[in-house]
PDB file of N, CA and C in Angstrom:
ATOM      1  N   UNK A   1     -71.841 -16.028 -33.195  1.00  0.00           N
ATOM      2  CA  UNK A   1     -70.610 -16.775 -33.437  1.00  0.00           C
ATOM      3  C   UNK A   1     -70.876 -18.027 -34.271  1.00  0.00           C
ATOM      4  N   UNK A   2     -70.146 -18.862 -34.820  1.00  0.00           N
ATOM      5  CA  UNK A   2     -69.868 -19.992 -35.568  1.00  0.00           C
ATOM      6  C   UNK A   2     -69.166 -20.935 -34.962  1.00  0.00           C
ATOM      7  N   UNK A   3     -69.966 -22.034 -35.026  1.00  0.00           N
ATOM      8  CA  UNK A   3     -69.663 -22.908 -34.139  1.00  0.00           C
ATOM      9  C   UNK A   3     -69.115 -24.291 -35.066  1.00  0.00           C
ATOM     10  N   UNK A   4     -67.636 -24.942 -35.106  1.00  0.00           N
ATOM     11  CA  UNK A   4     -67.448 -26.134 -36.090  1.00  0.00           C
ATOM     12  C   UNK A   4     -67.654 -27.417 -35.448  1.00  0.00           C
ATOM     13  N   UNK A   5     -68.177 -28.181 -36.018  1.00  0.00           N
ATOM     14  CA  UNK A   5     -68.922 -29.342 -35.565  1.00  0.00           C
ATOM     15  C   UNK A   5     -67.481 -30.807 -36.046  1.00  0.00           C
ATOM     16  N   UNK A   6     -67.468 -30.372 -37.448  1.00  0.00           N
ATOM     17  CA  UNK A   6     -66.278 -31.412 -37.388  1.00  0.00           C
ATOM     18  C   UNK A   6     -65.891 -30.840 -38.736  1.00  0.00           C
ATOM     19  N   UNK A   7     -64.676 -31.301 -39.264  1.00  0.00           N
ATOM     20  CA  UNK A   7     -63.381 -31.104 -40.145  1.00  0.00           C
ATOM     21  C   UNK A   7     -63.894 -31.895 -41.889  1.00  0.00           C
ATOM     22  N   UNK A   8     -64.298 -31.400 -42.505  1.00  0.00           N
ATOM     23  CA  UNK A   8     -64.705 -32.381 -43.925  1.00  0.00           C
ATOM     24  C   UNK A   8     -63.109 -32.498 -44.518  1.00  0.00           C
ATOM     25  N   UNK A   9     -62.526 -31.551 -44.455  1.00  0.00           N
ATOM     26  CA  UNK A   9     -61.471 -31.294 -45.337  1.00  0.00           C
ATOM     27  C   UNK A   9     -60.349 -31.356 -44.298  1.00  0.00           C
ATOM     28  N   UNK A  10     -59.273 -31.745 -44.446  1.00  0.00           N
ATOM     29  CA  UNK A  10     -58.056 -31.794 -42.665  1.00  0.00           C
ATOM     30  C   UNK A  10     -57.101 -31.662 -43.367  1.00  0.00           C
ATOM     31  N   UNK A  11     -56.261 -30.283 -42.387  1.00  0.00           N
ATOM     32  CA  UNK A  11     -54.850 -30.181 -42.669  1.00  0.00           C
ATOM     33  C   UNK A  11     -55.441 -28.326 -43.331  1.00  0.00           C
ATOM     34  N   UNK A  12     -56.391 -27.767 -42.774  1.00  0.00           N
ATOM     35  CA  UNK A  12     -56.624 -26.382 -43.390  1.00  0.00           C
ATOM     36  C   UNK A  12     -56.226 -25.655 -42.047  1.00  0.00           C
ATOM     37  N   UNK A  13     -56.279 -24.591 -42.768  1.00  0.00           N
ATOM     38  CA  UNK A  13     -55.556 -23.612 -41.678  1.00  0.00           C
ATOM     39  C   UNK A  13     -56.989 -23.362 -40.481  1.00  0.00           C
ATOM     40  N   UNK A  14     -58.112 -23.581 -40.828  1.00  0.00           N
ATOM     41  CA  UNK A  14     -58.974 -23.538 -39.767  1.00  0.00           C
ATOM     42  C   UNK A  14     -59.081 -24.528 -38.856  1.00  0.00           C
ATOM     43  N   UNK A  15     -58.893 -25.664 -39.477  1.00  0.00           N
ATOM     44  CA  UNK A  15     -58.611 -26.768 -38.586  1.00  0.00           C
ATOM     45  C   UNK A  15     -57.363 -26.440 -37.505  1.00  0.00           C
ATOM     46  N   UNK A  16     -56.385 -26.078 -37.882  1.00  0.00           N
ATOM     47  CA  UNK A  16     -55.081 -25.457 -36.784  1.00  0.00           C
ATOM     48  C   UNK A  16     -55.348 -24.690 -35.861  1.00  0.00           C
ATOM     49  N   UNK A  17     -56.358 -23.263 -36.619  1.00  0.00           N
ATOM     50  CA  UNK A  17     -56.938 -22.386 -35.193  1.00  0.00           C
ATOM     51  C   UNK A  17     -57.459 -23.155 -34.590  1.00  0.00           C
ATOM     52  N   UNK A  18     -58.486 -24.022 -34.701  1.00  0.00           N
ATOM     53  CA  UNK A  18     -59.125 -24.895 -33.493  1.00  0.00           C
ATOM     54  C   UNK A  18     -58.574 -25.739 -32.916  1.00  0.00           C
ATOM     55  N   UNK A  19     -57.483 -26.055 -33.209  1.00  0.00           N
ATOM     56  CA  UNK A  19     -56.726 -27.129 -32.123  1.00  0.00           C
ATOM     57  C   UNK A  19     -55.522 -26.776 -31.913  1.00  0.00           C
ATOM     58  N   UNK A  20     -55.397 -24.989 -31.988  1.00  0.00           N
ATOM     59  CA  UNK A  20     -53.917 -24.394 -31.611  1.00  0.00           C
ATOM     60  C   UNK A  20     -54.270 -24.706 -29.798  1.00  0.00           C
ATOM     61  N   UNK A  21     -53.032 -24.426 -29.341  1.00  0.00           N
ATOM     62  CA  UNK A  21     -52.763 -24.587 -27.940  1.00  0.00           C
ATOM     63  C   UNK A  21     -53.956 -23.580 -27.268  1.00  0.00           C
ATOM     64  N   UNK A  22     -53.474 -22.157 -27.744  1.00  0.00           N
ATOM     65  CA  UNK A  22     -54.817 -21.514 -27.176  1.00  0.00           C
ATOM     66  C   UNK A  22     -55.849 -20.721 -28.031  1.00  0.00           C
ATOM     67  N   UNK A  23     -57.077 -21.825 -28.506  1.00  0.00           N
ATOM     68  CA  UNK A  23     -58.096 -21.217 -29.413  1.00  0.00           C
ATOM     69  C   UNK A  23     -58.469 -19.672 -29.327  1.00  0.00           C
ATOM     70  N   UNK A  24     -58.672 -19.254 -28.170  1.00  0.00           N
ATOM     71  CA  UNK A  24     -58.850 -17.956 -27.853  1.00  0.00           C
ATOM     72  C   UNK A  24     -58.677 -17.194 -28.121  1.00  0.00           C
ATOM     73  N   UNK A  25     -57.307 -17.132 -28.261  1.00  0.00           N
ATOM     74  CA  UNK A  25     -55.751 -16.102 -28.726  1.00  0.00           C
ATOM     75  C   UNK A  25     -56.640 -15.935 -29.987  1.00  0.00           C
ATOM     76  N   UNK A  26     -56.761 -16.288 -31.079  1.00  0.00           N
ATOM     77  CA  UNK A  26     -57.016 -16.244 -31.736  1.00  0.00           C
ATOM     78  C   UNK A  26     -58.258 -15.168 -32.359  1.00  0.00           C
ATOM     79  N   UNK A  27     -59.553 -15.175 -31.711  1.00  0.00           N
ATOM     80  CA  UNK A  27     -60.323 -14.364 -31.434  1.00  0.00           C
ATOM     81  C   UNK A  27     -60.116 -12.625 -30.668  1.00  0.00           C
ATOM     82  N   UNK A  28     -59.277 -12.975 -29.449  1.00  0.00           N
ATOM     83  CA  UNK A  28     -58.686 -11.873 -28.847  1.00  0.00           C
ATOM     84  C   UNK A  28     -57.487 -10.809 -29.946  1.00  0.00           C
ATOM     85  N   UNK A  29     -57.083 -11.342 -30.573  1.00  0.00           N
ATOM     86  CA  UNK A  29     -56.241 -10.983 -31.664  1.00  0.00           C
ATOM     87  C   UNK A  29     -54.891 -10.738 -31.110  1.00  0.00           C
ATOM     88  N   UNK A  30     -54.294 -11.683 -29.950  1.00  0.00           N
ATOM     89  CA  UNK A  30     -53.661 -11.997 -28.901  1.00  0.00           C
ATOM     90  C   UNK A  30     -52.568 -12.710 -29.713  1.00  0.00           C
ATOM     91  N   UNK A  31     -51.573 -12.993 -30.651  1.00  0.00           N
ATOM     92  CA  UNK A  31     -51.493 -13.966 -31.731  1.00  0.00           C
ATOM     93  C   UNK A  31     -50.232 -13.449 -31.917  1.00  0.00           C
ATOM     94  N   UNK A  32     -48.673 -14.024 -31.838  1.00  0.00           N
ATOM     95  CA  UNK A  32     -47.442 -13.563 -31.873  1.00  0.00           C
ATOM     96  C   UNK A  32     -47.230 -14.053 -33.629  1.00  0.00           C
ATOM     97  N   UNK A  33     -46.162 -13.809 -33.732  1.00  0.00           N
ATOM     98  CA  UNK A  33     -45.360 -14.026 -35.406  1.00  0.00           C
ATOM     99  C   UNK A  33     -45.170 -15.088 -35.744  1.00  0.00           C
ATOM    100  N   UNK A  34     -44.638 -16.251 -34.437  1.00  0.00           N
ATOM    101  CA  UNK A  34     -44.322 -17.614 -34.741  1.00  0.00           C
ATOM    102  C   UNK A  34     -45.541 -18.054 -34.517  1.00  0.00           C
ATOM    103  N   UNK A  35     -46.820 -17.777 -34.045  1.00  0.00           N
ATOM    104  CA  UNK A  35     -47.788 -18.769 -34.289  1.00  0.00           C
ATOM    105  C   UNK A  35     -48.644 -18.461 -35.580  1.00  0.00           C
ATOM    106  N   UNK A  36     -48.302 -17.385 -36.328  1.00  0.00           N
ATOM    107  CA  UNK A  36     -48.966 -17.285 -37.410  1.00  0.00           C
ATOM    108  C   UNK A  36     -48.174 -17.984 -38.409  1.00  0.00           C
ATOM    109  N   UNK A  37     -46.673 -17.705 -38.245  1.00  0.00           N
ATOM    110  CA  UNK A  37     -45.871 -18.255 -39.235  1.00  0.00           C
ATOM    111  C   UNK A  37     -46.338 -19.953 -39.078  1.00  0.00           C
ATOM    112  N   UNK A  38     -46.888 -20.679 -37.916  1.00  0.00           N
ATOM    113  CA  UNK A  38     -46.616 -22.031 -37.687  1.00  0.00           C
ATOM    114  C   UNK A  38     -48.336 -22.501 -38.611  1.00  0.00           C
ATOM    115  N   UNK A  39     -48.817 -21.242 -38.597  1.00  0.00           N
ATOM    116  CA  UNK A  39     -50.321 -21.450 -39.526  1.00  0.00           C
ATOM    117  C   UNK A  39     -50.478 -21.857 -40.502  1.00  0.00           C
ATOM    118  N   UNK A  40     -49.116 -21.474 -40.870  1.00  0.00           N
ATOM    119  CA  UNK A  40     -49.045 -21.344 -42.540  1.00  0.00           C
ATOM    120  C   UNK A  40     -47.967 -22.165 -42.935  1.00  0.00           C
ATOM    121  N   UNK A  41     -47.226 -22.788 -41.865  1.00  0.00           N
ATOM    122  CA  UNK A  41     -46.174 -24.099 -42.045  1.00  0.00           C
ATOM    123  C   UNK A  41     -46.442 -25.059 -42.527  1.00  0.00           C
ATOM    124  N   UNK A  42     -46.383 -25.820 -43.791  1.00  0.00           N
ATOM    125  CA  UNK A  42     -46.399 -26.847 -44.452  1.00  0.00           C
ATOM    126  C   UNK A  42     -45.706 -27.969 -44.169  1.00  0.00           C
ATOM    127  N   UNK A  43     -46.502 -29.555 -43.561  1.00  0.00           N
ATOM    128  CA  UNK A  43     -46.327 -30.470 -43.017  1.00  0.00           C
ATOM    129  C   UNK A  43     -45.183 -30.884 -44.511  1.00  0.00           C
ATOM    130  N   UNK A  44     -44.177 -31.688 -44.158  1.00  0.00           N
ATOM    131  CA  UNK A  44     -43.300 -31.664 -45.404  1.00  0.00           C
ATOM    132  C   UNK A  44     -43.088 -33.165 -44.992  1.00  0.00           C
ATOM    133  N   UNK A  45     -43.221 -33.840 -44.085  1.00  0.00           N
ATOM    134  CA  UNK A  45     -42.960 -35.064 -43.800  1.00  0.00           C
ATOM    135  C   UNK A  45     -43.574 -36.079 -45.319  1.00  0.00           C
ATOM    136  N   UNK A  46     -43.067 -37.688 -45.267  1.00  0.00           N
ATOM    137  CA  UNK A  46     -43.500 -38.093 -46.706  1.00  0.00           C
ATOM    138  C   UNK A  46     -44.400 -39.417 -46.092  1.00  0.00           C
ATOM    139  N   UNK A  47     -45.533 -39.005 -45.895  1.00  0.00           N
ATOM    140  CA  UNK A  47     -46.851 -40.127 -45.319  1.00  0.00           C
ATOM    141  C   UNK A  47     -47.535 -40.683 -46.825  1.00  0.00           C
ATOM    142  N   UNK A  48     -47.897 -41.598 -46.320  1.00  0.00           N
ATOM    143  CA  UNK A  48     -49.025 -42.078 -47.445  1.00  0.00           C
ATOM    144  C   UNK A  48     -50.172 -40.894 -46.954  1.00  0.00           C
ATOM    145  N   UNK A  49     -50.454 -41.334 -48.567  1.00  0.00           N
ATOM    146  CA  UNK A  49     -52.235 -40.681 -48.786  1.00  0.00           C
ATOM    147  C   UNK A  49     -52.917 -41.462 -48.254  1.00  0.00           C
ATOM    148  N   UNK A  50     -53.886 -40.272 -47.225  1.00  0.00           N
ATOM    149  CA  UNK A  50     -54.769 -41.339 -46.371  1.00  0.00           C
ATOM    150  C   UNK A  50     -56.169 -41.904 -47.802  1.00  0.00           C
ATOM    151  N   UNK A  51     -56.688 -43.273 -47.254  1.00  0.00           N
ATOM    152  CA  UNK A  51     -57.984 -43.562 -48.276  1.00  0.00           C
ATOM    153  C   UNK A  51     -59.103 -42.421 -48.277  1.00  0.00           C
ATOM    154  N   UNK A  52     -59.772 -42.024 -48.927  1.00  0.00           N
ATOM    155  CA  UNK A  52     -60.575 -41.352 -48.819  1.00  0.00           C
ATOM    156  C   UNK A  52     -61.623 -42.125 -48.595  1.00  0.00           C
ATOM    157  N   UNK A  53     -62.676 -41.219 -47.448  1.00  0.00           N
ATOM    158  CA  UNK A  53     -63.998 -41.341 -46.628  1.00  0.00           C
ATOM    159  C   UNK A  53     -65.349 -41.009 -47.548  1.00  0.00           C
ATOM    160  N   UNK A  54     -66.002 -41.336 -47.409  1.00  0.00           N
ATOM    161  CA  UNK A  54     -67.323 -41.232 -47.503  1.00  0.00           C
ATOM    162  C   UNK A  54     -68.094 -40.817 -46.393  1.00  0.00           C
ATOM    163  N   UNK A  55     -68.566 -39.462 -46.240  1.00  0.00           N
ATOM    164  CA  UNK A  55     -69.108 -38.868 -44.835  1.00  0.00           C
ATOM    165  C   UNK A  55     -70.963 -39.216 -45.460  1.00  0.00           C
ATOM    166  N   UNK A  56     -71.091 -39.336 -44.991  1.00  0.00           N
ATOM    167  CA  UNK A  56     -72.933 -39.633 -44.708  1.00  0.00           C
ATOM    168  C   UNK A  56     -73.798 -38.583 -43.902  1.00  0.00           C
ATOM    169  N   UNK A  57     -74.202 -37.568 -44.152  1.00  0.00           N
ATOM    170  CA  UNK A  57     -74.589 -36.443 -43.603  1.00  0.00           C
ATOM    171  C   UNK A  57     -76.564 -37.179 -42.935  1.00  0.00           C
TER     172      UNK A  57
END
């Protein structure tokens, strides 16, 4: 298995499987219409651009 340690990039659809309500579902292939449709739902709200980071590996 593959294990994610942390997020370089945020707001991807992998980031969502891992912090859907139930990660699992996901693997099990347990996964209804509205939570795929909510995968692929585009945040439309009007935020500032966050500053960009400098990660230090």
């Amino acid at each position: 298995p593959t294990f994610v340690h942390r997020f370089i990039i945020h707001n991807t659809v992998e980031e969502k499987m891992a912090i859907s309500v139930d990660p699992d579902s996901w693997s099990d292939g347990n996964v209804n219409l509205a939570e795929l449709f909510n995968l692929f739902k585009m945040e439309t709200a009007q935020k500032p651009a966050p500053a960009p980071q400098v990660i230090a590996d």
